[in-house]
Protein backbone atom coordinates (compact mmCIF):
# COMPACT_ATOMS: atom_id res chain seq x y z
CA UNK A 1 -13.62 10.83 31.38
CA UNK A 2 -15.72 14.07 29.56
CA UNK A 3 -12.53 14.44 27.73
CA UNK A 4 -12.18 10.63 26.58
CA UNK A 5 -16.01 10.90 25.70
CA UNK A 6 -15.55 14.28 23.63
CA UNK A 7 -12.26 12.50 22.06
CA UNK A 8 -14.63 9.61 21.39
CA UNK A 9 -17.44 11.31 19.24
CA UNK A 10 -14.78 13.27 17.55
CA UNK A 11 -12.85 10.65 16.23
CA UNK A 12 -16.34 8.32 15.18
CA UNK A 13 -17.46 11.49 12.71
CA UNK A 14 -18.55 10.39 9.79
CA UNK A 15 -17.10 6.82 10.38
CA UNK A 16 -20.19 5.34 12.17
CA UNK A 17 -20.40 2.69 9.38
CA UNK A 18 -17.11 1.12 9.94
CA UNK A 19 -16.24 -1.94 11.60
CA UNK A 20 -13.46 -1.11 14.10
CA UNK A 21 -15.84 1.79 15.29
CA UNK A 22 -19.09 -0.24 15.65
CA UNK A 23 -17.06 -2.79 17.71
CA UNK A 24 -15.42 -0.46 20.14
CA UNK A 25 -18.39 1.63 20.54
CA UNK A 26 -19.94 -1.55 21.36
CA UNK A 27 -18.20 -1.81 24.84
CA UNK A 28 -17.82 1.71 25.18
CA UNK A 29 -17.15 2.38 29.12
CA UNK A 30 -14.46 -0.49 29.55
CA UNK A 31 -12.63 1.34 26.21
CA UNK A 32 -12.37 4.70 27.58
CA UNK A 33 -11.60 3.43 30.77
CA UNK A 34 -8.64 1.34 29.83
CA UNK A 35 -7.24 4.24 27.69
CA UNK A 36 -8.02 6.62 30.90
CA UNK A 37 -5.87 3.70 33.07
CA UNK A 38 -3.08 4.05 29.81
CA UNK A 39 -2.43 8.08 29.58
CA UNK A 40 -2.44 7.82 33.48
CA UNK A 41 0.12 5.21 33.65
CA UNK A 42 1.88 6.72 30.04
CA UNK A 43 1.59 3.04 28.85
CA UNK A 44 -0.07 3.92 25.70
CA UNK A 45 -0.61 2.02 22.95
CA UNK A 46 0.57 3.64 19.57
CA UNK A 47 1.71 2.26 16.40
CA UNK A 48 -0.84 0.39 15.32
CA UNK A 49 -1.28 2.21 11.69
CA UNK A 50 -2.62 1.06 8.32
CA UNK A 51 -1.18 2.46 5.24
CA UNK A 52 -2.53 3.42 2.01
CA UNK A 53 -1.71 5.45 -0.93
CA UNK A 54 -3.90 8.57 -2.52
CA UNK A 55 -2.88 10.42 -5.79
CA UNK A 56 -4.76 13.70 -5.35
CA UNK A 57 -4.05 15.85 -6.09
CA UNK A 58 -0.64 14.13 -5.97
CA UNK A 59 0.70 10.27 -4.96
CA UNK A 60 1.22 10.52 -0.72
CA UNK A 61 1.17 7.97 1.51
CA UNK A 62 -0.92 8.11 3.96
CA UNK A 63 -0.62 6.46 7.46
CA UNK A 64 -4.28 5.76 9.09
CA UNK A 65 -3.84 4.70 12.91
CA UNK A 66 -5.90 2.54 14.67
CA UNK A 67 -9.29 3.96 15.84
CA UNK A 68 -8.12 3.71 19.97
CA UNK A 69 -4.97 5.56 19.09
CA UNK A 70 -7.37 8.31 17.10
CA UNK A 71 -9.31 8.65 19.95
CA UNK A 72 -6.40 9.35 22.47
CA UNK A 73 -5.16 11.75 19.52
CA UNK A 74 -7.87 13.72 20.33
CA UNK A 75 -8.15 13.59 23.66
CA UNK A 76 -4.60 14.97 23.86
CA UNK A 77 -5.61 17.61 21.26
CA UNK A 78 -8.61 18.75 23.13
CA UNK A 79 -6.42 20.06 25.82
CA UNK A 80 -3.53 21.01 24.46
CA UNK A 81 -5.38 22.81 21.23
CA UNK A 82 -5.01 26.01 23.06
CA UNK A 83 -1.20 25.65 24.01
CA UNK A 84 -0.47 25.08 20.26
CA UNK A 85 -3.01 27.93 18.71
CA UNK A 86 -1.10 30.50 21.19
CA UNK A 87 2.09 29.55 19.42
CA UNK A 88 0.71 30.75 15.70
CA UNK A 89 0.57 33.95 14.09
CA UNK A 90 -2.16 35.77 12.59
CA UNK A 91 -0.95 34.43 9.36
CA UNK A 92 -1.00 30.94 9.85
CA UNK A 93 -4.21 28.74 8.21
CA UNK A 94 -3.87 24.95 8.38
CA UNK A 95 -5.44 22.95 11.48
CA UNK A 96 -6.90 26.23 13.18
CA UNK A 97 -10.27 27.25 13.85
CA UNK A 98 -11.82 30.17 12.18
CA UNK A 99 -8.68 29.36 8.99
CA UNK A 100 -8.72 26.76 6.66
CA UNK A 101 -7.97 27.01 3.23
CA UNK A 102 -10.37 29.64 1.94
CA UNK A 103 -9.51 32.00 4.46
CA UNK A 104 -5.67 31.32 3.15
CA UNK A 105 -7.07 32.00 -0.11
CA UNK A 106 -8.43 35.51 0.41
CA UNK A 107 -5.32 36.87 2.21
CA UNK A 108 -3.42 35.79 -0.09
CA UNK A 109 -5.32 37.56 -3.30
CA UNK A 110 -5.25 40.58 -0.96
CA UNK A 111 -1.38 40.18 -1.08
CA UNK A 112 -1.52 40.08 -4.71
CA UNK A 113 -2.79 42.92 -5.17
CA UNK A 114 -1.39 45.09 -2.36
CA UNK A 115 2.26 44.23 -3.15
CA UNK A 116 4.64 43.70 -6.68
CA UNK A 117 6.13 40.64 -6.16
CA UNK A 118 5.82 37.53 -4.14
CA UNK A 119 8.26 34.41 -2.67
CA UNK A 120 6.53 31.16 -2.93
CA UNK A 121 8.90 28.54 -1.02
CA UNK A 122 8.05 24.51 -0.93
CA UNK A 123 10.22 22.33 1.67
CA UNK A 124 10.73 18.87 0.47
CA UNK A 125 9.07 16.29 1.72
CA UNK A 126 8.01 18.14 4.65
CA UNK A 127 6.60 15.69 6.72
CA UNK A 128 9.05 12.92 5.62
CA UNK A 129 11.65 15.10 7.18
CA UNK A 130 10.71 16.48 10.60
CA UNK A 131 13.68 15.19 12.63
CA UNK A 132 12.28 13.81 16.03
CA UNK A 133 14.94 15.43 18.36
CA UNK A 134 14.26 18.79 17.15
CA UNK A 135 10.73 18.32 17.36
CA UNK A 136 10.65 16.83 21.06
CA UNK A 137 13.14 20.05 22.14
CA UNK A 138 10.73 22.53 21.04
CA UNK A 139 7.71 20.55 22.55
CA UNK A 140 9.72 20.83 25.79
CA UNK A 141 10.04 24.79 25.15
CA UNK A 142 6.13 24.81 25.35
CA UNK A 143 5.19 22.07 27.68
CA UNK A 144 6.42 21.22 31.20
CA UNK A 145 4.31 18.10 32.10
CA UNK A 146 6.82 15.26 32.07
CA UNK A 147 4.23 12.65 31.70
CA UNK A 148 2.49 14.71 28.68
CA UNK A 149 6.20 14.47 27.25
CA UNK A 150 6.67 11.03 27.76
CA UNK A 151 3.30 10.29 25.90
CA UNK A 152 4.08 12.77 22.69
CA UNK A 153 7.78 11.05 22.58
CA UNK A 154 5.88 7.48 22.26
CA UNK A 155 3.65 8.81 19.57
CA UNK A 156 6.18 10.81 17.71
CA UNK A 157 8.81 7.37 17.76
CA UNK A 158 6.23 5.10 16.46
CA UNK A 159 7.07 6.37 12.80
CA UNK A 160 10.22 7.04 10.71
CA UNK A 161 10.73 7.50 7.00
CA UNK A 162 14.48 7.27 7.69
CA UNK A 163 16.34 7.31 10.79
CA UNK A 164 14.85 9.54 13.47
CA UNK A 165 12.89 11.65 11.27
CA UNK A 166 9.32 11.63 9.60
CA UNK A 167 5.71 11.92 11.07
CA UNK A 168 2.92 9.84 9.55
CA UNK A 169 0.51 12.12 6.94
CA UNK A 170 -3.18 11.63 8.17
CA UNK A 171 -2.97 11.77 12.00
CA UNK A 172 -4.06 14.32 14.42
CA UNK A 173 -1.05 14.71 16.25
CA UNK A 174 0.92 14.74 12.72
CA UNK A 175 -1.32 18.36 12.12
CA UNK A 176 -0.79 19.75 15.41
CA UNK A 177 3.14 18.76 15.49
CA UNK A 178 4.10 19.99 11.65
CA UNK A 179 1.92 23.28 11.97
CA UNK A 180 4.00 23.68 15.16
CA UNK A 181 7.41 22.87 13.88
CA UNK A 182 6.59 25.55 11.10
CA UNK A 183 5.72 28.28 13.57
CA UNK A 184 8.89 29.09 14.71
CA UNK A 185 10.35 30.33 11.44
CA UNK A 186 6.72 32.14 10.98
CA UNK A 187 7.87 34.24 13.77
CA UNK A 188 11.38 34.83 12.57
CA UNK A 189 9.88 35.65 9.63
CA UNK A 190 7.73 38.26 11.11
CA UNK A 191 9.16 39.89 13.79
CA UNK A 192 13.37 39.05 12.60
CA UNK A 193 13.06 39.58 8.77
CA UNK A 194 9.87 42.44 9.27
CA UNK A 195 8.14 40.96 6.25
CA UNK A 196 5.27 42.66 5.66
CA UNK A 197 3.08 40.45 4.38
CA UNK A 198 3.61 36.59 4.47
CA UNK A 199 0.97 33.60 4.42
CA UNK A 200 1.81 29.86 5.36
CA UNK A 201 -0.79 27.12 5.06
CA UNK A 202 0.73 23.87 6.23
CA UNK A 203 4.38 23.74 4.52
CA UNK A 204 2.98 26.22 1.21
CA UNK A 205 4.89 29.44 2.30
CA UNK A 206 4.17 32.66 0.08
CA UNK A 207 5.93 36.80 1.42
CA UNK A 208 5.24 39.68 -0.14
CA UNK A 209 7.14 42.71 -1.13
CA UNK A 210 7.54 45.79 -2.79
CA UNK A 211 11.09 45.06 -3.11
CA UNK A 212 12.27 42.46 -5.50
CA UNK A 213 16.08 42.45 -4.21
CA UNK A 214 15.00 42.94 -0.56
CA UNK A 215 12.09 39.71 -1.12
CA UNK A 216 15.40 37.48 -2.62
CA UNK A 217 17.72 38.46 0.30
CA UNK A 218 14.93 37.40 2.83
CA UNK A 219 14.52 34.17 0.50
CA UNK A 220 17.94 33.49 1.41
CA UNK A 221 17.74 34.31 5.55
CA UNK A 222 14.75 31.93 5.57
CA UNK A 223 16.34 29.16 3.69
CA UNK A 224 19.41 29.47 5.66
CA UNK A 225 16.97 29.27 9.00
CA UNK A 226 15.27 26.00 8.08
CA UNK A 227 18.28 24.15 7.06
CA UNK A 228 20.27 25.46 10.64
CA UNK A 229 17.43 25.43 13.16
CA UNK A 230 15.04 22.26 11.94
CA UNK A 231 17.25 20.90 9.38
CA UNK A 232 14.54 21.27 6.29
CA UNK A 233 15.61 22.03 2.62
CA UNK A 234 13.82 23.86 0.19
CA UNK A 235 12.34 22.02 -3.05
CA UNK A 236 12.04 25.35 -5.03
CA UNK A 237 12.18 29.40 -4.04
CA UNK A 238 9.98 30.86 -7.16
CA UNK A 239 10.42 34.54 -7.18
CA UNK A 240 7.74 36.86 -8.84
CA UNK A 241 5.82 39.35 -10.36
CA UNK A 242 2.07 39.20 -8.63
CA UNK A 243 0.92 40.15 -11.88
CA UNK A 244 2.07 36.69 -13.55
CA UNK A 245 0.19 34.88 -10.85
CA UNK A 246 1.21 33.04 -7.66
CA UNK A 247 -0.01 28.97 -7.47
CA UNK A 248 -1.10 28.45 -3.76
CA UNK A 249 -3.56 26.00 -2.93
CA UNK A 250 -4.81 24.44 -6.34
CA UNK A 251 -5.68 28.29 -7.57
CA UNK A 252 -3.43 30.59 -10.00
CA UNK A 253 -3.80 33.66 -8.02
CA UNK A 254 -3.28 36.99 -10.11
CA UNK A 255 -3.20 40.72 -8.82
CA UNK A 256 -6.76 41.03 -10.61
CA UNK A 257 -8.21 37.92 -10.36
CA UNK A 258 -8.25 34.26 -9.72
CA UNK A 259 -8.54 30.92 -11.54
CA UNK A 260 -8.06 27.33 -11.22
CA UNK A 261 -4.67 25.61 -11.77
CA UNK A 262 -4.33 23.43 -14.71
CA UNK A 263 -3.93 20.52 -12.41
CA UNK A 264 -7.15 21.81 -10.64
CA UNK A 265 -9.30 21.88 -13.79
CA UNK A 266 -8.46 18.13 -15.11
CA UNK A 267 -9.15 17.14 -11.12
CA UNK A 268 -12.31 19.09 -11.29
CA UNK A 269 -14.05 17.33 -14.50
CA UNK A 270 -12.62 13.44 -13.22
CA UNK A 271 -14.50 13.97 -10.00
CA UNK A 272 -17.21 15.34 -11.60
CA UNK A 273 -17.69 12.74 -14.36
CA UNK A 274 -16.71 9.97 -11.77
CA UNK A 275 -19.58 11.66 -9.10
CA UNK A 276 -22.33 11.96 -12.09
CA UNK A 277 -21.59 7.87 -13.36
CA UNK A 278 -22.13 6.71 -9.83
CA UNK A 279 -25.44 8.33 -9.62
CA UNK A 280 -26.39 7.31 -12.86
CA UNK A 281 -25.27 3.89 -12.46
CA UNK A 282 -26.95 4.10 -9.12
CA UNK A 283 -23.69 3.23 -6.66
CA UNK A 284 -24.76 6.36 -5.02
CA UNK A 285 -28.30 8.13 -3.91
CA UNK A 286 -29.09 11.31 -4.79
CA UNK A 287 -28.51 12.06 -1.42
CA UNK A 288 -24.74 10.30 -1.46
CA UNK A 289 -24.15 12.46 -4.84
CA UNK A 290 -25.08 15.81 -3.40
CA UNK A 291 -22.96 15.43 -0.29
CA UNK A 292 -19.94 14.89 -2.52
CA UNK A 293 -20.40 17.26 -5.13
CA UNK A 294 -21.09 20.22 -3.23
CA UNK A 295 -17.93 20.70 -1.35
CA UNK A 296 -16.27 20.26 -5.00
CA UNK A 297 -18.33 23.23 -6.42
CA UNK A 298 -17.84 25.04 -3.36
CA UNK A 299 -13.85 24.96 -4.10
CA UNK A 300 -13.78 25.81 -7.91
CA UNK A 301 -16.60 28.31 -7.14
CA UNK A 302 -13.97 30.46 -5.23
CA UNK A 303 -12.51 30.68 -8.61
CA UNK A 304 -13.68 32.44 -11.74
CA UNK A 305 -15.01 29.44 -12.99
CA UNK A 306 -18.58 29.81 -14.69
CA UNK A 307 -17.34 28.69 -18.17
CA UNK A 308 -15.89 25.70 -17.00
CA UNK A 309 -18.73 24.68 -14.52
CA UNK A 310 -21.23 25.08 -17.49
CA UNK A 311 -19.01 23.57 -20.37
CA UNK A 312 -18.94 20.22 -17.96
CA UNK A 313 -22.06 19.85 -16.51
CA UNK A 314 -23.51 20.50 -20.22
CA UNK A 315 -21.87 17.76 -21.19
CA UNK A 316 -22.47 15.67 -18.08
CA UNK A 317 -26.55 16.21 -19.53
């Protein structure tokens, strides 16, 4: 029941306001109790999702599940968290503590600079494609508990973009379950291929190499690995010199220093002329404002971005 409670105040951050979590914090006990009386019996209740479309920085559908099933998400992720992190490499960033984006970031410019040429590889439609058998065997490779099985098979069926394959973008369990599909070609990259340097956030794969021929043969190996062992494709292979920049995250990345990406720029000055008429127009508080715009200076400012941040905010008045 600790668990539950934990999974509970996880899944209410920052959603306090909303209606489905003001009603089910409202009877609280019986809740957690009749989701305790549901992992226990494996009866669970998943499926329940509401869908919605974002276009940033590009058009994904995104599949919201009810709050109950977000709060057994977590509960399920608050034990097995440590089963899945011992599965990663060093090199891995996405849905990890202590990782994250910046710290992608950084390696990655210290790539850039240390090595001649990189491999930037981009699976299509990466979530859309996970195929659900290949994901339940490996699941099976790390966990033995049949019931614990039974309940990630229910959550991983209640989806498909096509026939037995897809998870839902914007769920817990979607996080833990791609980052883990992923990890096993992280460590055939790694400790098969001996790539020196290599940095994966989510599906964005980037090696490094001194060796331009050697970088394109390993291109191959690893294309050939995701297509035989978890039936991905790749979208694009771009091969090249770190000194013409590598595109990784929404930065251009060069062996001396680092910018924005085009697409990062024009995303930069919407939000921030969108952010500045709400407080003008007063939709938001200064307080509402602040907490918005300061994680979006925080990104660009990881970027050599002065110009820019003066050029629009001079204008903003």
């Amino acid at each position: 029941m600790e668990n539950l409670e934990l999974a509970f105040f996880k899944a209410r951050k920052g959603k306090d306001a909303k209606q489905e979590v003001i009603i089910y914090r409202s009877n609280l006990a019986k809740n957690l109790q009749t989701l305790q009386q549901q992992i226990l019996s494996g009866e669970v209740e998943v499926g329940n999702y509401h869908f919605f479309t974002i276009y940033d920085p590009k058009e994904r559908q995104i599949c919201a599940a009810s709050f109950t099933e977000r709060v057994l998400h977590h509960a399920l992720m608050n034990i097995c968290h440590a089963v899945f992190e011992r599965q990663q490499i060093f090199d891995s960033y996405a849905t990890r503590k202590s990782r994250g984006t910046y710290a992608a970031l950084y390696r990655a410019e210290h790539f850039q600079k240390k090595y001649q040429w990189f491999l930037k590889l981009d699976i299509r439609k990466y979530f859309d494609s996970i195929d659900h058998s290949i994901l339940f065997e490996l699941l099976q490779r790390k966990f033995k508990d049949k019931h614990l099985l039974q309940i990630f098979k229910k959550i991983i069926e209640s989806y498909q973009t096509q026939k037995d394959k897809g998870l839902p973008i914007g769920n817990l369990t979607s996080q833990y379950f791609a980052n883990y599909f992923l990890s096993f070609t992280d460590h055939y990259i790694k400790e098969h291929l001996k790539v020196p340097a290599y940095v994966r956030y989510i599906d964005d794969m980037v090696l490094w190499h001194n060796d331009k021929k050697e970088l394109n043969r390993v291109g191959q190996e690893v294309e050939s690995f995701l297509l035989e062992k978890l039936a991905l494709s790749l979208k694009t292979k771009t091969l090249n010199s770190s000194q013409h920049g590598l595109s990784f995250l929404g930065y251009r990345i060069f062996d001396t220093k680092t910018t924005l990406t085009k697409r990062s720029k024009m995303r930069f000055v919407k939000k921030a002329k969108k952010y500045n008429h709400y407080l003008q127009t007063q939709q938001w508080t200064p307080e509402e404002y602040q907490k918005h715009i300061l994680p979006l200076l925080a990104y660009i400012r990881h970027a050599q971005t002065k110009g820019l941040r003066q050029k629009v905010f001079k204008t903003l008045g």
